[in-house]
Protein backbone atom coordinates (compact mmCIF):
# COMPACT_ATOMS: atom_id res chain seq x y z
CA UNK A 1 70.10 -76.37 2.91
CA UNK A 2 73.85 -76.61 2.84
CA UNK A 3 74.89 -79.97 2.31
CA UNK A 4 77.08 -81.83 4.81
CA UNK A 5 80.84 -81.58 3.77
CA UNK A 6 80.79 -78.58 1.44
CA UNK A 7 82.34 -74.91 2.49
CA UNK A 8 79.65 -72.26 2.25
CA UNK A 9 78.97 -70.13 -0.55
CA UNK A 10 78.25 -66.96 1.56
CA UNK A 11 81.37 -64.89 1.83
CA UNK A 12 82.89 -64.57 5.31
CA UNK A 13 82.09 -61.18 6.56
CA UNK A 14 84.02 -61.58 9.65
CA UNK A 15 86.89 -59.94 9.39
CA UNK A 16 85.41 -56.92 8.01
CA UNK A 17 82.67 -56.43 10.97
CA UNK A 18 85.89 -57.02 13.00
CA UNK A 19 87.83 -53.75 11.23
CA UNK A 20 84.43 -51.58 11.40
CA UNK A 21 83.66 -52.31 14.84
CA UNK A 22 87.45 -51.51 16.10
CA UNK A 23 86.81 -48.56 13.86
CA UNK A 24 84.00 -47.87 16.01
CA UNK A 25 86.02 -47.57 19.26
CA UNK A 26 88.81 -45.72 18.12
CA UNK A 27 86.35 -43.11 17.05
CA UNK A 28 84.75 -43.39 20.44
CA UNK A 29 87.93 -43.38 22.58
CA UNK A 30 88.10 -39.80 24.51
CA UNK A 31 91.52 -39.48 23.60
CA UNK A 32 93.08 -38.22 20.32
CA UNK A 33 93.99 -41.07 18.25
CA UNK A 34 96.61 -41.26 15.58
CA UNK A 35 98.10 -43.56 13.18
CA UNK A 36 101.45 -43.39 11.16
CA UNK A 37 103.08 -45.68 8.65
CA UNK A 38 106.65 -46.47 8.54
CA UNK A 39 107.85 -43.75 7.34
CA UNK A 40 105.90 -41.31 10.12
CA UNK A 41 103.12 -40.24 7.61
CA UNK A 42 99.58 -40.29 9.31
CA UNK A 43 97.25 -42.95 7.92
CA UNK A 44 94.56 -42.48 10.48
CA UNK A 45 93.11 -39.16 12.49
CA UNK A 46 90.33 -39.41 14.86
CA UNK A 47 87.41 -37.41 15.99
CA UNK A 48 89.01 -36.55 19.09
CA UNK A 49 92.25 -36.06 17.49
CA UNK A 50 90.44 -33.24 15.09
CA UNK A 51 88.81 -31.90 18.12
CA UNK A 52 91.96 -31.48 20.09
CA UNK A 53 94.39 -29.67 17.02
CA UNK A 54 91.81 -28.27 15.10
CA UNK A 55 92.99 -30.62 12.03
CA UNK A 56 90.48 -32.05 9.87
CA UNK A 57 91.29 -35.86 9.18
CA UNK A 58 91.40 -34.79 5.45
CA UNK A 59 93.84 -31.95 5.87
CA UNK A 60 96.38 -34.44 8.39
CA UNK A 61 96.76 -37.58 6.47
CA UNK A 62 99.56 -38.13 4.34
CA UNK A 63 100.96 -35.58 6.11
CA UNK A 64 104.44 -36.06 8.28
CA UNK A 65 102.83 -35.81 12.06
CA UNK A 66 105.57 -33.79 13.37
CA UNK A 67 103.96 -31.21 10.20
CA UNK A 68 100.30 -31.50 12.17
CA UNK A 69 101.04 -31.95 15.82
CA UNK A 70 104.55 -29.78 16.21
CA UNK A 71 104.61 -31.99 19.26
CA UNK A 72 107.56 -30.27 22.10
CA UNK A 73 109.57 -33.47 21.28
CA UNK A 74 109.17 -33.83 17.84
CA UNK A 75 112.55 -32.24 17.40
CA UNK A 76 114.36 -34.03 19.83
CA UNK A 77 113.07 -37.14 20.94
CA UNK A 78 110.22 -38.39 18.25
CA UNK A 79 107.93 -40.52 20.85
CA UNK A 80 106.45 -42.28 17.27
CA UNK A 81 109.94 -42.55 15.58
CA UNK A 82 111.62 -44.02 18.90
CA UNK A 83 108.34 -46.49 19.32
CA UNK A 84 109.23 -47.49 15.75
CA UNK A 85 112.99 -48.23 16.19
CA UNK A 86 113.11 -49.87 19.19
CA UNK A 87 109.73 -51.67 18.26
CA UNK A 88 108.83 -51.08 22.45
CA UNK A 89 106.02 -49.06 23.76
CA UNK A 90 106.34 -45.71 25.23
CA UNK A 91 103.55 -45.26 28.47
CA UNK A 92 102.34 -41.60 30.10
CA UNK A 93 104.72 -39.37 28.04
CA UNK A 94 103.92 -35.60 29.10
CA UNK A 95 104.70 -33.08 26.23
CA UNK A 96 102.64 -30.71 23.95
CA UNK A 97 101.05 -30.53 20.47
CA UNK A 98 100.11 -27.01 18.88
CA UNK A 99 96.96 -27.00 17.56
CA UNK A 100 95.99 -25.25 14.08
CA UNK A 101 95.20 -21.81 15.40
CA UNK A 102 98.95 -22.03 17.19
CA UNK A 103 97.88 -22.86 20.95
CA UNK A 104 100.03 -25.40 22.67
CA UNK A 105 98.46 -27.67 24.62
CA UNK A 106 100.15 -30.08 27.46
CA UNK A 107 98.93 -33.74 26.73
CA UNK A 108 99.92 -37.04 28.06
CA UNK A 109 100.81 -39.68 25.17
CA UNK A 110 100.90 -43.52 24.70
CA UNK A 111 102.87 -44.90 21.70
CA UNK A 112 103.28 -48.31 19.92
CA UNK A 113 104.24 -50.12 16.72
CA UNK A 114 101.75 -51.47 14.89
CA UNK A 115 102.99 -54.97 12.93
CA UNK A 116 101.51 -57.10 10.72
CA UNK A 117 99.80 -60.93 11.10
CA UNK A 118 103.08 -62.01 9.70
CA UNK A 119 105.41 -59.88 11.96
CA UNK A 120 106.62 -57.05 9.93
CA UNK A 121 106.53 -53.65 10.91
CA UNK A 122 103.86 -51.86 9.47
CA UNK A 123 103.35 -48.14 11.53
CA UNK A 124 102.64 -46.94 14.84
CA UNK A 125 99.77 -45.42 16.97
CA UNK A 126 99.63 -42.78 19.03
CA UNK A 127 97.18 -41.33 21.58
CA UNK A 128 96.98 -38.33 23.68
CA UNK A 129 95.00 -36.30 26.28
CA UNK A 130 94.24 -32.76 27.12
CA UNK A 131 95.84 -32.43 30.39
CA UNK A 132 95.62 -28.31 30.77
CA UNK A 133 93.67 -28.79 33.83
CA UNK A 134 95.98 -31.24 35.63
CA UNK A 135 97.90 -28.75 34.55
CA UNK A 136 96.49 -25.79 35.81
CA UNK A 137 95.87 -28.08 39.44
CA UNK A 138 99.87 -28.96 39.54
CA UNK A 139 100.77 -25.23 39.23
CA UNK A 140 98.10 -24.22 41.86
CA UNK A 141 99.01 -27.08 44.32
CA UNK A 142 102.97 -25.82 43.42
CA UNK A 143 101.91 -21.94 43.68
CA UNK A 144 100.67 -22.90 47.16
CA UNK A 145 103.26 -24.96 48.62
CA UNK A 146 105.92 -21.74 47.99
CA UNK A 147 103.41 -19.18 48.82
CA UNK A 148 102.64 -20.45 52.34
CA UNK A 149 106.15 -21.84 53.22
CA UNK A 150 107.55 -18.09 52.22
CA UNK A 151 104.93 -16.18 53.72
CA UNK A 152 104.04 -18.13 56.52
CA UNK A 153 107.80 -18.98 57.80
CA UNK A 154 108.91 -14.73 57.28
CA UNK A 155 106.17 -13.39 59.11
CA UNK A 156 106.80 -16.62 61.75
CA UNK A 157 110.33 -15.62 61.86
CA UNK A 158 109.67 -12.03 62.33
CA UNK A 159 107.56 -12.98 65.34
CA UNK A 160 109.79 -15.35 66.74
CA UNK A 161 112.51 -12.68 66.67
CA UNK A 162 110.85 -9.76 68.52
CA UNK A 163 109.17 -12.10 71.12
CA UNK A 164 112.45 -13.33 71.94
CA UNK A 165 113.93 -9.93 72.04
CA UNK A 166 111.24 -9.16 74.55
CA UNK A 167 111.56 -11.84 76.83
CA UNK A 168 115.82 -11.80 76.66
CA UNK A 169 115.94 -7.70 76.88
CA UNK A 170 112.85 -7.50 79.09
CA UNK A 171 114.11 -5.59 81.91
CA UNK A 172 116.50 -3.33 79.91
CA UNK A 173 113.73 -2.26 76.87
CA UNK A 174 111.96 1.07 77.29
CA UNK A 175 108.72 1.95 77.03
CA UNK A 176 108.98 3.26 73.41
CA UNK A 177 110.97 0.17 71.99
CA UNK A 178 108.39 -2.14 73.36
CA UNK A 179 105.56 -0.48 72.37
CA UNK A 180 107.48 -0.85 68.59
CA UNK A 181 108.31 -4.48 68.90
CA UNK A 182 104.88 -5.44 70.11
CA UNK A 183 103.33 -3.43 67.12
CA UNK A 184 105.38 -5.64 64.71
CA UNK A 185 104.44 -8.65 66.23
CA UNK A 186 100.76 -7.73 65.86
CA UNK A 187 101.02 -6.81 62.14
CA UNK A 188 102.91 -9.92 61.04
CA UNK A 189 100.19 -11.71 62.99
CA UNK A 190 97.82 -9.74 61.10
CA UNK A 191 99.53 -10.64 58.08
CA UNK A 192 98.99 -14.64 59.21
CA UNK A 193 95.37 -14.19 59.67
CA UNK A 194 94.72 -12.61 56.09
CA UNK A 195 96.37 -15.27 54.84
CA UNK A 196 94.77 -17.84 56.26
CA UNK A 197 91.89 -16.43 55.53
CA UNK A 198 91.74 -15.87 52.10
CA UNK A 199 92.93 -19.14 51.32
CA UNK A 200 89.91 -20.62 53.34
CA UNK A 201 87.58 -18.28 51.24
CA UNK A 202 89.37 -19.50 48.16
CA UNK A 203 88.59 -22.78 49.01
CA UNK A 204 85.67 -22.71 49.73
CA UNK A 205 84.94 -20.82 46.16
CA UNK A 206 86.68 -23.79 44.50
CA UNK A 207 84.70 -26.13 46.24
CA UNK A 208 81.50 -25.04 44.91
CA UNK A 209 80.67 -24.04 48.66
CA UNK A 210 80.39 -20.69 48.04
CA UNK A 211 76.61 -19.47 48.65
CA UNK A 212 75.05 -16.59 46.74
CA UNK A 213 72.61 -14.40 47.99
CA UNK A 214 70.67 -13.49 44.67
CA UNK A 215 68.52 -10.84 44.76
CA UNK A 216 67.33 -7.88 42.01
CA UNK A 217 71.19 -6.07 42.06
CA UNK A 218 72.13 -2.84 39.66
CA UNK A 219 75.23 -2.71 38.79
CA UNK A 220 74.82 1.04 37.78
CA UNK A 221 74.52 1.42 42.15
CA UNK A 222 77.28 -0.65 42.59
CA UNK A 223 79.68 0.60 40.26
CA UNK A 224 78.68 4.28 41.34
CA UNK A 225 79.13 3.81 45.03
CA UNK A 226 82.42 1.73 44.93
CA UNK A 227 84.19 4.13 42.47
CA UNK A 228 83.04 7.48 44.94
CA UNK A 229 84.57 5.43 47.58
CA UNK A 230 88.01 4.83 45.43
CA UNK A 231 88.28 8.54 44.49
CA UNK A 232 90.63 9.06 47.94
CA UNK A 233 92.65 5.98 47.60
CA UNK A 234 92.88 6.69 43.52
CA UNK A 235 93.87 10.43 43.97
CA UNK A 236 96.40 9.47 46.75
CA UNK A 237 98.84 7.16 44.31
CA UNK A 238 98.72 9.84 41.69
CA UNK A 239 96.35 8.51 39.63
CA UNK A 240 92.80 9.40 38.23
CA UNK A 241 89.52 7.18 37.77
CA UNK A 242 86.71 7.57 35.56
CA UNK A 243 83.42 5.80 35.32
CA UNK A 244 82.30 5.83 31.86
CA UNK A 245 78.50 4.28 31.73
CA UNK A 246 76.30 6.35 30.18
CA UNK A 247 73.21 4.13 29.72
CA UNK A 248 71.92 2.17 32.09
CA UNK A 249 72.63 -1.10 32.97
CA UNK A 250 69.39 -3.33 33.26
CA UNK A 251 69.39 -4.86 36.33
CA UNK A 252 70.95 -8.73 37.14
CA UNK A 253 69.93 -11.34 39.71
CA UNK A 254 73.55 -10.88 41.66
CA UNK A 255 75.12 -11.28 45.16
CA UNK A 256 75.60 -7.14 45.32
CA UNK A 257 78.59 -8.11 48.35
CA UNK A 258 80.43 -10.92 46.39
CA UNK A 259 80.17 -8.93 42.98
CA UNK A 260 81.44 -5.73 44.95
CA UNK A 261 84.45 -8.26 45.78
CA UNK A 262 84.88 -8.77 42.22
CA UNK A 263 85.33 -5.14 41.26
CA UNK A 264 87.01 -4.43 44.17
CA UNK A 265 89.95 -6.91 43.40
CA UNK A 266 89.80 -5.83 39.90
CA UNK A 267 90.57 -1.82 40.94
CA UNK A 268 92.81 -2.62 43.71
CA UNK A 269 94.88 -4.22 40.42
CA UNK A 270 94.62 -1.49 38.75
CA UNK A 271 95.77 0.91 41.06
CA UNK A 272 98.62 -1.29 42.17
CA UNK A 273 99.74 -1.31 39.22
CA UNK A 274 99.76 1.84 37.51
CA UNK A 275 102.21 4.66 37.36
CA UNK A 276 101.79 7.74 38.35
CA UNK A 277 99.47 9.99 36.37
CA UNK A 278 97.73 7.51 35.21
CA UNK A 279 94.30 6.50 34.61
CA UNK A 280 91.81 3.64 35.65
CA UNK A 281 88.72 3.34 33.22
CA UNK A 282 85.68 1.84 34.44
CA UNK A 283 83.44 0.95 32.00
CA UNK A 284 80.33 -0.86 30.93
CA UNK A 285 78.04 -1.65 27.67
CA UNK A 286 75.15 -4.31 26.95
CA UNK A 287 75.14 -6.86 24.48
CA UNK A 288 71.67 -8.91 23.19
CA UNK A 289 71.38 -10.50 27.08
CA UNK A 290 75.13 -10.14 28.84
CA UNK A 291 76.36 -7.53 30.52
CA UNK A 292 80.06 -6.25 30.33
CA UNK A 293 82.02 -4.44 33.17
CA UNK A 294 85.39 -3.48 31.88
CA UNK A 295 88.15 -1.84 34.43
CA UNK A 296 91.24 -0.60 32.16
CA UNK A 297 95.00 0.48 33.76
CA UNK A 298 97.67 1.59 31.93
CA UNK A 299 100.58 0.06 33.82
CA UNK A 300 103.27 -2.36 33.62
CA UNK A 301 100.63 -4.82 31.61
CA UNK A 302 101.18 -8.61 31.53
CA UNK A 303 103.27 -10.96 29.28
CA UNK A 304 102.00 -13.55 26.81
CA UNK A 305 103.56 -16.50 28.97
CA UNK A 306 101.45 -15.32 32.21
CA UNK A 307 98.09 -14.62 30.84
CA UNK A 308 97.29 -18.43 30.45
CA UNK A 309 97.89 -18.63 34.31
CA UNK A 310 96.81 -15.40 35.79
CA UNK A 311 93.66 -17.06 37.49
CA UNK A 312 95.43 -19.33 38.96
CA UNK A 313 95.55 -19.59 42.63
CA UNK A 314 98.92 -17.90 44.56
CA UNK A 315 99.73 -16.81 41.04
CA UNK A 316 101.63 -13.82 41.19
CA UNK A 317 103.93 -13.61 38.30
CA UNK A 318 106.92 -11.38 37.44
CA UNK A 319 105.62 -7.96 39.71
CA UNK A 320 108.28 -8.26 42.42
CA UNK A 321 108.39 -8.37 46.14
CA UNK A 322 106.71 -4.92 46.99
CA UNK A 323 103.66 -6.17 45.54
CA UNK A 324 101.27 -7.07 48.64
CA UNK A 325 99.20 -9.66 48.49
CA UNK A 326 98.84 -13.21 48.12
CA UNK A 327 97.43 -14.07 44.31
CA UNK A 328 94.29 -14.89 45.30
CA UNK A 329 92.14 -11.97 44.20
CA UNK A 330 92.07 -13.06 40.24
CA UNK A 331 91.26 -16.44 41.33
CA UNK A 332 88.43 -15.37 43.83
CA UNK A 333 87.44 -13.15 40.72
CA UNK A 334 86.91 -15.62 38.74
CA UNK A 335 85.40 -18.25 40.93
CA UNK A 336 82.58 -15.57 41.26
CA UNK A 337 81.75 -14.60 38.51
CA UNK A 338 81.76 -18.00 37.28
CA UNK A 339 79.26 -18.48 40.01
CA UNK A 340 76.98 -15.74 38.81
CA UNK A 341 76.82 -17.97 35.16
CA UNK A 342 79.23 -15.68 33.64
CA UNK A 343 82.93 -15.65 32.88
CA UNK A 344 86.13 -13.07 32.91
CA UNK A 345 87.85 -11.61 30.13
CA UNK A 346 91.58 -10.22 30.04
CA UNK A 347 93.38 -8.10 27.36
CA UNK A 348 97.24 -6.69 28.01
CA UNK A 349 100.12 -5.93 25.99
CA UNK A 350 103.48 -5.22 27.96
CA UNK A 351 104.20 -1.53 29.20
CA UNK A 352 100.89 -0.41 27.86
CA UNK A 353 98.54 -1.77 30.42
CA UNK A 354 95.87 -4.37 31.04
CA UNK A 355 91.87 -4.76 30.32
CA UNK A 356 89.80 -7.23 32.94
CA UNK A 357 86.32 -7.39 31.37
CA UNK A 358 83.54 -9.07 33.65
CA UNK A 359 80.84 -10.41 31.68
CA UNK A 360 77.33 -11.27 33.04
CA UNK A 361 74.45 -12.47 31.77
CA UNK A 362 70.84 -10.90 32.54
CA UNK A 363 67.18 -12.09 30.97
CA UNK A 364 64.82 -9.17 30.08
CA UNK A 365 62.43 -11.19 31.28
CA UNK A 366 63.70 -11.89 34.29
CA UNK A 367 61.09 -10.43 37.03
CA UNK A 368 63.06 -8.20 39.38
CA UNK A 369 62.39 -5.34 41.34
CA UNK A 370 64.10 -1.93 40.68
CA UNK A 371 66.69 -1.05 43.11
């Protein structure tokens, strides 16, 4: 029994179950973690912080953290080194880190000092998010608002135009000229409706809303019957398509119409985009249980900078003004397939052409009928 008036003998573990249990939670936190001292050299690298750059804790501290993270404002405006010399925090900083295999990534930082008991400045900490998909939502929500104010206010205009010409010219317009105003009318309101109505599809394949009617589908039928039916529209831009599957395709449980949408997005790319006398390869392989559908052009092809976004909804990158259409089809694309449990593949190097490669998984178990 400890007598009344003396300290205790037992050491006082308190401030060291204090340090392991903050430990704890900065381990925990879902957000990259970091630590520098004074003179910007890490001192402490998280789990999530390894998971986000690639880094291993061992290979990032004593490291300089502009060396690890290459951070977009490391070279300008040092978020850690400004923290540091103005001893003030810095709150929702947007920039990016690179990770180890060279991918930048958009995050969204925090940064403080870190000082001592006594006062004196000892380091800073820093923490940062993944924010790709906010990201990816911004540009969508962005791609849209320009999209349908363009779109929507030239075909509007158009309309507007030759409906006033009508009414103001009415009695003086022959037959002929009418007949032509009224036809443009009708295809800028056709124009409007596809519109409208692919962006209500799209949303309700980003919703989760869209329904699949599975059933026993070969892809082998599919692929056959759509290409046969491509052969006019193929031959009449000057190009040629070939269908090279040679063994057959097991069969899938599939929505035959929504995957026929898929590969019917993925050739009407293809042929918008080649040159003349060019070809458009379809073809497909197994591997162990997935299935892949590849459809290769050889046209314009698309740059580094675009790939990360060409999914994205109204995306249309750098192809012009003639280019129909509303950048929806990659995005419906991949919504389905996605759908199906499987995912999309893209391969392109600039004025050489592009590879879409539809991948889909299938059980040889699975009990289906043959088509």
């Amino acid at each position: 029994m400890e007598k009344k008036g003396m300290a205790s003998t037992e050491p006082d573990t308190s401030g060291t179950k204090d340090l392991a249990f903050y430990k704890f939670v900065v381990d925990s936190v879902p957000s990259g973690v970091i630590t520098v001292d004074r003179d910007l050299r890490i001192t402490g690298f998280n789990p999530w912080a390894e998971r986000l750059t690639g880094y291993r804790a061992e290979e990032a501290i004593g490291s300089f953290c502009g060396e690890i993270l290459q951070g977009g404002m490391c070279d300008t405006h040092c978020p850690l080194k400004t923290a540091l010399t103005n001893q003030a925090p810095l709150s929702l900083l947007e920039s990016t880190v690179r990770t180890k295999r060279g991918e930048s990534i958009p995050v969204r930082m925090n940064v403080a000092a870190l000082f001592h008991e006594n006062g004196d400045l000892i380091g800073g900490v820093e923490s940062f998010q993944d924010i790709s998909a906010l990201k990816t939502l911004e540009r969508e929500r962005n791609n849209l608002i320009s999209t349908f104010a363009h779109d929507m206010k030239s075909s509007l205009t158009i309309i507007g135009g030759f409906a006033l010409r009508l009414l103001r010219k009415a009695a003086t317009l022959d037959a002929q000229k009418e007949h032509r105003y009224l036809e443009i009318i009708r295809d800028e309101a056709g124009k409007l409706e596809m519109l409208i109505s692919d962006f209500l599809e799209f949303a309700r394949l980003q919703t989760g809303k869209l329904k699949l009617n599975l059933s026993a589908t070969s892809l082998d039928k599919e692929l056959m019957e759509l290409c046969e039916a491509y052969q006019p529209k193929v031959s009449s831009a000057g190009l040629t398509l070939k269908l090279e599957n040679e063994n057959a395709l097991p069969p899938i449980n599939g929505d035959p119409r929504q995957l026929r949408r898929v590969f019917t997005n993925l050739l009407d790319n293809a042929v918008k985009f080649s040159p003349k006398g060019g070809n458009v390869i379809v073809s497909t392989m197994t591997e162990a249980s997935e299935i892949r559908i590849s459809v290769k052009d050889q046209g314009m092809g698309i740059s580094a900078d675009e790939l990360p976004h060409i999914f994205d909804a109204f995306h249309r990158g750098n192809v012009g003004t003639k280019v129909e259409g509303f950048g929806l089809g990659l995005a419906a694309v991949k919504a389905i397939v996605e759908a199906h449990g499987g995912r999309v593949l893209v391969e392109s190097e600039m004025g050489k052409g592009s590879t879409f490669t539809v991948v889909l998984p299938f059980s040889s178990q699975q009990d289906v009928d043959p088509p």
